[in-house]
N, C-alpha and C. Protein backbone atom coordinates (compact mmCIF):
# COMPACT_ATOMS: atom_id res chain seq x y z
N UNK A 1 70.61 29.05 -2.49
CA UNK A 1 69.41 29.83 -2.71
C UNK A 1 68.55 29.17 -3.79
N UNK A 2 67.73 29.67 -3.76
CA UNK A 2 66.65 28.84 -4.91
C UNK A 2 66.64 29.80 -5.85
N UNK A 3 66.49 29.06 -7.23
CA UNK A 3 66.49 29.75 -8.68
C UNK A 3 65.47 29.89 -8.96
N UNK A 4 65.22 31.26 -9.93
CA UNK A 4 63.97 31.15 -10.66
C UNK A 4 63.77 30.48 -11.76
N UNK A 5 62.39 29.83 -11.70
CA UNK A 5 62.11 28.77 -12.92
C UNK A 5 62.24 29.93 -14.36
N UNK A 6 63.08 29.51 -15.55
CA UNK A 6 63.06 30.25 -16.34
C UNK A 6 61.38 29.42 -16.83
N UNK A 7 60.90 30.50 -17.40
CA UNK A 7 59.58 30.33 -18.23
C UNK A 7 59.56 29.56 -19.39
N UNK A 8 60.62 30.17 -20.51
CA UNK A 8 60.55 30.02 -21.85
C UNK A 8 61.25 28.80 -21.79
N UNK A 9 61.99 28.11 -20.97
CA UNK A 9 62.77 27.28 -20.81
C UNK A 9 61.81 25.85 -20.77
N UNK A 10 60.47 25.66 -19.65
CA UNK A 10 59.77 25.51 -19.11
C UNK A 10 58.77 25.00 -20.30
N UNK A 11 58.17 26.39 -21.16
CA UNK A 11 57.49 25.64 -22.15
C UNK A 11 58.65 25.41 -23.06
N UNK A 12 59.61 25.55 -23.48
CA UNK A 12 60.46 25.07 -24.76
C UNK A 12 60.66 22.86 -23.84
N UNK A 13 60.63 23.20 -22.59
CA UNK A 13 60.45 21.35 -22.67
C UNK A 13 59.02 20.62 -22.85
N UNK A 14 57.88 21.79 -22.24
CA UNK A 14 56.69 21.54 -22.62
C UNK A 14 56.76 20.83 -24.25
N UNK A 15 56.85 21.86 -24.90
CA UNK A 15 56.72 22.05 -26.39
C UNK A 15 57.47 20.87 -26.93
N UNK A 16 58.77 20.45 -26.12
CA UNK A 16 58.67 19.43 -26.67
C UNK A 16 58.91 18.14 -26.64
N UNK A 17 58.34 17.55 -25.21
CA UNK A 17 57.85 16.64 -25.18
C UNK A 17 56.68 16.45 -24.40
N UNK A 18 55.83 16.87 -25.18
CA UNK A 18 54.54 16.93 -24.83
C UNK A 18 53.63 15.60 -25.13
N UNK A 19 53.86 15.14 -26.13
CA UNK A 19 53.73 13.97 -26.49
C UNK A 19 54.07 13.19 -25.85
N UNK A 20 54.76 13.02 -25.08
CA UNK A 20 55.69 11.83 -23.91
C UNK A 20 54.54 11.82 -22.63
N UNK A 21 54.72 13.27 -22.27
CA UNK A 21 53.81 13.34 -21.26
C UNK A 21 52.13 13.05 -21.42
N UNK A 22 51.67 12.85 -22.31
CA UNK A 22 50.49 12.82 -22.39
C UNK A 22 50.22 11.51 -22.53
N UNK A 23 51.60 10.98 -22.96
CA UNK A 23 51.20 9.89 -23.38
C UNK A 23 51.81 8.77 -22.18
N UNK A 24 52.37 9.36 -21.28
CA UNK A 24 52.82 8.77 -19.86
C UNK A 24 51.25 8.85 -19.02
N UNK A 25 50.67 9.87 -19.29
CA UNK A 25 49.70 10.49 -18.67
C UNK A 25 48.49 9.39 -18.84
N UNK A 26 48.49 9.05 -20.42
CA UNK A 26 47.43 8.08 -20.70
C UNK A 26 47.51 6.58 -20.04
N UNK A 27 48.74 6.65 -20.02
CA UNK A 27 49.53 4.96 -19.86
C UNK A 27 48.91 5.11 -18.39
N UNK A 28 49.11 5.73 -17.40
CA UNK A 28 49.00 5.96 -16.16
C UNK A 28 47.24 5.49 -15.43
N UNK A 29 46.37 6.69 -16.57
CA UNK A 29 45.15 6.25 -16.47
C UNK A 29 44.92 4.62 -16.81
N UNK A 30 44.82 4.34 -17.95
CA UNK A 30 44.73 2.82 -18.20
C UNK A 30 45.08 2.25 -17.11
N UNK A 31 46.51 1.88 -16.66
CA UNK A 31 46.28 1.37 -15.62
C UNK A 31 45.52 1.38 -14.07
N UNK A 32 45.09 2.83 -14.03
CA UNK A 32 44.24 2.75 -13.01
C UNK A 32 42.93 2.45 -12.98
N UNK A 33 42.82 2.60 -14.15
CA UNK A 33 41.18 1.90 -14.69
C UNK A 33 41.44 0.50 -14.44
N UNK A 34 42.25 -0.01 -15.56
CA UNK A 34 42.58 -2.21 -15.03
C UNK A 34 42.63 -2.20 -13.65
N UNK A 35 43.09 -1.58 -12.51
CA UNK A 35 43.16 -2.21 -11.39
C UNK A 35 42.07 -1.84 -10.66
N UNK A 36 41.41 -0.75 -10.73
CA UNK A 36 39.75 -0.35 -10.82
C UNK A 36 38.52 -1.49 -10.88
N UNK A 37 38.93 -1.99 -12.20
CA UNK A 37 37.86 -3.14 -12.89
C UNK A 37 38.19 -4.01 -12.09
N UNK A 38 39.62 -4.48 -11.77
CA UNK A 38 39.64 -5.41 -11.30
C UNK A 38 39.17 -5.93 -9.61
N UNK A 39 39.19 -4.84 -9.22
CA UNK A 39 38.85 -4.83 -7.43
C UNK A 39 37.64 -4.78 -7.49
N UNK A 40 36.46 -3.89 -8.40
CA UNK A 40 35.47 -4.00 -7.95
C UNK A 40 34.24 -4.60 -8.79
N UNK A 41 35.41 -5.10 -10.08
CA UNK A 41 34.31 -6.06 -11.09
C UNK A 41 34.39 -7.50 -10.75
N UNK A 42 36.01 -7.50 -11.58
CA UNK A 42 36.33 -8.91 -11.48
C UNK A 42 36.19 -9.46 -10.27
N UNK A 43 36.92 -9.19 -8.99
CA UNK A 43 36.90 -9.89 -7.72
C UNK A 43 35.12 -9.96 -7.15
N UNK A 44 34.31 -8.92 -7.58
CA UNK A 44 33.24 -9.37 -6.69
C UNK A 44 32.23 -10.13 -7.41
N UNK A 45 32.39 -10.15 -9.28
CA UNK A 45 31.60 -11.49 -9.61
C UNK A 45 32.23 -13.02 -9.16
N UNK A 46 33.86 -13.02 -8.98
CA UNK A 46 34.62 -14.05 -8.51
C UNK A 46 34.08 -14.45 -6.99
N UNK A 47 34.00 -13.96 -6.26
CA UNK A 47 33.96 -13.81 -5.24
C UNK A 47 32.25 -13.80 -4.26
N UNK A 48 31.28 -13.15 -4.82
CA UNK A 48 30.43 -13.13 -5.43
C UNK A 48 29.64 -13.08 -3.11
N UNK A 49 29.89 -12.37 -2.62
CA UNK A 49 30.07 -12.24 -1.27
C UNK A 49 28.86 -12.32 -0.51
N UNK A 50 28.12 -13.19 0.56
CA UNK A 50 26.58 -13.47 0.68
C UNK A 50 26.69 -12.34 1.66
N UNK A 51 25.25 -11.54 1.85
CA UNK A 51 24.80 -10.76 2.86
C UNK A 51 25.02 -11.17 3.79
N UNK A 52 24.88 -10.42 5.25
CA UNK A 52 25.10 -10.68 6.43
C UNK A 52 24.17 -10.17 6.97
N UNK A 53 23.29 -10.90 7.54
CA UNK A 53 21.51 -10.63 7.51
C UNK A 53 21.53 -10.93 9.77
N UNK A 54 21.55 -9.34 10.59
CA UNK A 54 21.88 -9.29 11.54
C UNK A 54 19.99 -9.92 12.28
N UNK A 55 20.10 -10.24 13.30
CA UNK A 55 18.66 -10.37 13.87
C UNK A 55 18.44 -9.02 14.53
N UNK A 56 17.41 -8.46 14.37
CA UNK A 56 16.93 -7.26 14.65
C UNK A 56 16.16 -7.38 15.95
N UNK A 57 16.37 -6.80 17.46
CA UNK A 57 15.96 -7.11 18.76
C UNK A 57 14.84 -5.83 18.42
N UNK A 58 13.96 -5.94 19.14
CA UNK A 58 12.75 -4.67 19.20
C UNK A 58 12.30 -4.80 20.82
N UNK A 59 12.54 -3.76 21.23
CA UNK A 59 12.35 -3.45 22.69
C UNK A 59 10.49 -3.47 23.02
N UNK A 60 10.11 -4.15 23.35
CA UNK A 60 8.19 -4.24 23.47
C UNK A 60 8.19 -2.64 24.31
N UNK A 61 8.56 -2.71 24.75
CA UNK A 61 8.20 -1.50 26.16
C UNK A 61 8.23 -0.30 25.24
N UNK A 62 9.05 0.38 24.57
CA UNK A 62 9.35 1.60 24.01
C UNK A 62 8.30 1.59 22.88
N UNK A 63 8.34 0.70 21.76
CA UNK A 63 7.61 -0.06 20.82
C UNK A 63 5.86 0.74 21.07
N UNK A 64 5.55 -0.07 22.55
CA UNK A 64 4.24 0.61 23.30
C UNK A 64 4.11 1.48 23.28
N UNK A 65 4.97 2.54 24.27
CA UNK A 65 4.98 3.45 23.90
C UNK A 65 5.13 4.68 23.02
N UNK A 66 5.63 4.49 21.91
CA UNK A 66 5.41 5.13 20.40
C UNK A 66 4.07 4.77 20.09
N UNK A 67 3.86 3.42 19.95
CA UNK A 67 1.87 3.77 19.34
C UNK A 67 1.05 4.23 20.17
N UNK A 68 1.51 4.51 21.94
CA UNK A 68 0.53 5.22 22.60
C UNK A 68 0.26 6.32 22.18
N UNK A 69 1.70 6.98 22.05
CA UNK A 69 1.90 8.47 21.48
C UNK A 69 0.78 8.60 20.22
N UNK A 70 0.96 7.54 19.28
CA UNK A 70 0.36 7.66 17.91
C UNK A 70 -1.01 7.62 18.29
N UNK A 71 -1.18 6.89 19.13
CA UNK A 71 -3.04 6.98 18.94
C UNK A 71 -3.56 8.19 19.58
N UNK A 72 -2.69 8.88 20.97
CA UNK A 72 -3.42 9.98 21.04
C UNK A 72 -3.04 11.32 20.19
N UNK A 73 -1.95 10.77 19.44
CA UNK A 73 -2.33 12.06 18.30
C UNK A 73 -2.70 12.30 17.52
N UNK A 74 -3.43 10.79 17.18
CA UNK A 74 -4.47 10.63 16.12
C UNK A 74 -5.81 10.95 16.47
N UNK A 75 -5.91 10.69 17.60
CA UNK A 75 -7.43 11.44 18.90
C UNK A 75 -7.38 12.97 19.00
N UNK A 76 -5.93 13.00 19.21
CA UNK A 76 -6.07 14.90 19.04
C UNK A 76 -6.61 15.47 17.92
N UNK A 77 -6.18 14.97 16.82
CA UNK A 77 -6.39 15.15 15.41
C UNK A 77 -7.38 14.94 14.98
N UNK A 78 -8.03 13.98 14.93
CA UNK A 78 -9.29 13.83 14.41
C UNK A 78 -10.53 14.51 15.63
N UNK A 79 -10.31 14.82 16.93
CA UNK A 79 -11.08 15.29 17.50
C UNK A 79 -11.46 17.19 16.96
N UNK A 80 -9.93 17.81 16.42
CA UNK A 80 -9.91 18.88 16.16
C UNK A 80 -10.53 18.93 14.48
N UNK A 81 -10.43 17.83 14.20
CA UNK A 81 -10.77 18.10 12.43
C UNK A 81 -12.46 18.05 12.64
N UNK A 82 -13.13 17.65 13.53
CA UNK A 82 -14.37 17.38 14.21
C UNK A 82 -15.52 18.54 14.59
N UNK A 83 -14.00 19.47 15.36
CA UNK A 83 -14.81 20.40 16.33
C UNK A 83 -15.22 21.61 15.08
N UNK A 84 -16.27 21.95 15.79
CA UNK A 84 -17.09 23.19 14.03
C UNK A 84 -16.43 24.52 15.62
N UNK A 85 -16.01 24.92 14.72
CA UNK A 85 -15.69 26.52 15.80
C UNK A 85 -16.07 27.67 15.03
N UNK A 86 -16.17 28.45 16.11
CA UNK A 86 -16.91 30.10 15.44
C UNK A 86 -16.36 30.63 15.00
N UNK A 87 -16.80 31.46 13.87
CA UNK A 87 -15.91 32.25 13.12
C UNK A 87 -16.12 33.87 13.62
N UNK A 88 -14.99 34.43 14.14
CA UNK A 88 -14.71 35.07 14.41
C UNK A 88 -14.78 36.63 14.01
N UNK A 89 -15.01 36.27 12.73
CA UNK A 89 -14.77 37.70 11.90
C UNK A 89 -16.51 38.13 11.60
N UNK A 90 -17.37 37.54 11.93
CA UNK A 90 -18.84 37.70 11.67
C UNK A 90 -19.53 38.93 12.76
């Protein structure tokens, strides 16, 4: 069967070695920081990795058709910013 964790037991090892653990705790960080620096400082000024610069294809046909779109909604637009309409409430 499983025991219950005594409490006082629990912090009486807290209490006293707390110092161990914190200081396991610190040791722990440090090293994850050094291997941190090292993957993404050290190795990539070492390493120092050139872009990979893809050629970009552009379809003419579709291309066309988007600025067709654009010009007649720039015709819609400026035809409506144009039109003087009645005001209604007179």
């Amino acid at each position: 069967m499983i025991e219950k964790i005594n409490l006082s037991k629990a912090y009486n090892f807290l209490k006293k070695y707390y110092r161990c653990i914190l200081g396991i705790i610190f040791a722990l960080l440090i090293c994850i920081n050094a291997l941190v620096y090292y993957q993404y400082v050290y190795l990539m000024m070492k390493v120092q990795p050139e872009p990979v610069l893809e050629k970009i294809a552009i379809n003419q046909e579709i291309l066309q058709k988007v600025l067709d779109n654009l010009n007649i909604r720039d015709a819609n637009l400026s035809r409506v910013k144009t039109t003087q309409y009645t005001d209604p409430f007179k």
